[in-house]
Protein backbone atom coordinates (compact mmCIF):
# COMPACT_ATOMS: atom_id res chain seq x y z
CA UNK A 1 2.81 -18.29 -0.06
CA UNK A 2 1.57 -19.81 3.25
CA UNK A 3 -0.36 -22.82 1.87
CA UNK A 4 -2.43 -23.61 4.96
CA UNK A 5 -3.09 -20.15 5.71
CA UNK A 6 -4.60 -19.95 2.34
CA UNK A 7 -6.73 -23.05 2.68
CA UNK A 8 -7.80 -21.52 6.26
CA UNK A 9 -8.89 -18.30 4.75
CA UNK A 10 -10.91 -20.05 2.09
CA UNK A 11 -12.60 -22.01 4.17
CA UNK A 12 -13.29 -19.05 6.67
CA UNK A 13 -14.92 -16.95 3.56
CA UNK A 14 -16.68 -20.19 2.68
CA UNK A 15 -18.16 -20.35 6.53
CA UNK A 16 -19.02 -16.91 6.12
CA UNK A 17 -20.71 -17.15 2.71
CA UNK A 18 -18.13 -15.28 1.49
CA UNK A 19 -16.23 -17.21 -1.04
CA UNK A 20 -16.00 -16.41 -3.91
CA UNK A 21 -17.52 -19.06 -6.87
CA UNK A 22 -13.86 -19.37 -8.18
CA UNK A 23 -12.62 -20.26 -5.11
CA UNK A 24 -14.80 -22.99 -4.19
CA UNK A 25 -12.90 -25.99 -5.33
CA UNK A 26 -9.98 -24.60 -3.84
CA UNK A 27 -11.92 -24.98 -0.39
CA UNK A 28 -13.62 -28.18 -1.07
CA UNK A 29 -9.76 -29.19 -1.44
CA UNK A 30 -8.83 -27.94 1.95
CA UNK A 31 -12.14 -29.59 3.90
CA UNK A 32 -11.07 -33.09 2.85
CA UNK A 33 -8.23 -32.52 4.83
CA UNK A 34 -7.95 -32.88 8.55
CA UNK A 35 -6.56 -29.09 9.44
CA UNK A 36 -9.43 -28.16 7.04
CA UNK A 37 -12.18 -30.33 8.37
CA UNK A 38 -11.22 -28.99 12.02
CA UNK A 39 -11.03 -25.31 10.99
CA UNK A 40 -14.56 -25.63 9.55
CA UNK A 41 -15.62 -26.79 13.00
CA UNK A 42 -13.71 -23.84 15.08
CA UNK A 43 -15.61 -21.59 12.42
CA UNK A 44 -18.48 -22.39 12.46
CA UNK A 45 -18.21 -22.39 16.53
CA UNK A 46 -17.00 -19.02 16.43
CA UNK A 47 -20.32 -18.15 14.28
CA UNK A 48 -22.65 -19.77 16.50
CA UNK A 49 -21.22 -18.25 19.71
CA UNK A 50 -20.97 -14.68 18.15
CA UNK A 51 -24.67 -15.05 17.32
CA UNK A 52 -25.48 -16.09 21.19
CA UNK A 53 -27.40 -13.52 23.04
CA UNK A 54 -25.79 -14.88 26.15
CA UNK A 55 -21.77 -14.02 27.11
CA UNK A 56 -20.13 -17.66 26.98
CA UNK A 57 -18.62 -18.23 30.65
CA UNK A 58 -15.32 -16.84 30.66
CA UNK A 59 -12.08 -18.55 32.79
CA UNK A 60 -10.80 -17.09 35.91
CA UNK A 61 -8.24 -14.39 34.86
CA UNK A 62 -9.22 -14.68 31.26
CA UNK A 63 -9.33 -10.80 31.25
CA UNK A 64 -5.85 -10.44 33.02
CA UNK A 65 -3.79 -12.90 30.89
CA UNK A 66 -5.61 -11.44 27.64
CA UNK A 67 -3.84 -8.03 28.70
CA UNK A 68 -0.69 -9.81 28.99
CA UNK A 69 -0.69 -11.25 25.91
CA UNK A 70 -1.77 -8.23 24.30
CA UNK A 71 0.96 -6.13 26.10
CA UNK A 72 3.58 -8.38 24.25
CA UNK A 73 2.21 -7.98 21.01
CA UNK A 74 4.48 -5.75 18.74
CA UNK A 75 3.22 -2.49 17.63
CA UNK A 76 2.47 -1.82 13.80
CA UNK A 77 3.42 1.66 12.39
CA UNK A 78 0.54 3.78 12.22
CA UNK A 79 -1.21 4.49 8.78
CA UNK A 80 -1.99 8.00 8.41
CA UNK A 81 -5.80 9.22 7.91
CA UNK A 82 -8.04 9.28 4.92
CA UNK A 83 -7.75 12.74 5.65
CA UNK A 84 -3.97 13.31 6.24
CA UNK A 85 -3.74 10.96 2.47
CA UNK A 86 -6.52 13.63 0.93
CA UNK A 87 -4.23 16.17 2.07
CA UNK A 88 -0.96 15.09 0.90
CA UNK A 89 -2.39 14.53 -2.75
CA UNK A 90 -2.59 17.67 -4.26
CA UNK A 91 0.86 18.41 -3.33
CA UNK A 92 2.13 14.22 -4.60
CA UNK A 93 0.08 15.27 -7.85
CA UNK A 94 1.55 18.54 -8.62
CA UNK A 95 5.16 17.17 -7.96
CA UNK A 96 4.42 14.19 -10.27
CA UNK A 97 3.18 16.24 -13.26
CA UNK A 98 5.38 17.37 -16.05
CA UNK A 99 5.99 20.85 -16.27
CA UNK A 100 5.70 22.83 -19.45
C-alpha cells in the first residue's frame, strides 16, 4: 500500500467533507506532516478556484501541451455497459446453477 497516497486521499476527503469519522485521526496524522500540510493547501486551492465564477488565466499553449500530454497517456481497457453486464447475467446465472 502506497502510504502517501493514502494520507493524500484522506486528506482530500477531509477537504471535501468527505471523510469519514474513522478516518479522521488518520488525516490529522498526515496534516502534521509537510507533504500533508502542502496537499491541504493545493486542495483547498483547487476548491476555491472550482467555485470561481471567473476562468483562472490560462498559459500560452496550455491547451496544446495538455493534448500532448494526454495523447501519451496509455489507454485503459474499456468496461462494458450496465447494460451489456444486465445482459450477460441471465446467461452467467443459468451456467452457475446446479442442475437437477
Amino acid at each position: 500500500m502506497d502510504t502517501n497516497k493514502k494520507a493524500r486521499e484522506h486528506i482530500s476527503a477531509l477537504s471535501d467533507d468527505a471523510l469519514p469519522e474513522e478516518d479522521l485521526e488518520l488525516a490529522g496524522l498526515a496534516l502534521r506532516t509537510a507533504d500533508g500540510a502542502g496537499a491541504w493547501g493545493v486542495y483547498h486551492l483547487i476548491g476555491d478556484t472550482l467555485r470561481t465564477l471567473e476562468t483562472p488565466p490560462l498559459s500560452t499553449g496550455f491547451a496544446s501541451s495538455l493534448a500532448s500530454r494526454l495523447a501519451i497517456e496509455p489507454l485503459h481497457a474499456r468496461r462494458s455497459s450496465s447494460a451489456e453486464a444486465e445482459a450477460g447475467k441471465p446467461a452467467a446465472l443459468a451456467a452457475s446453477a446446479p442442475s437437477s
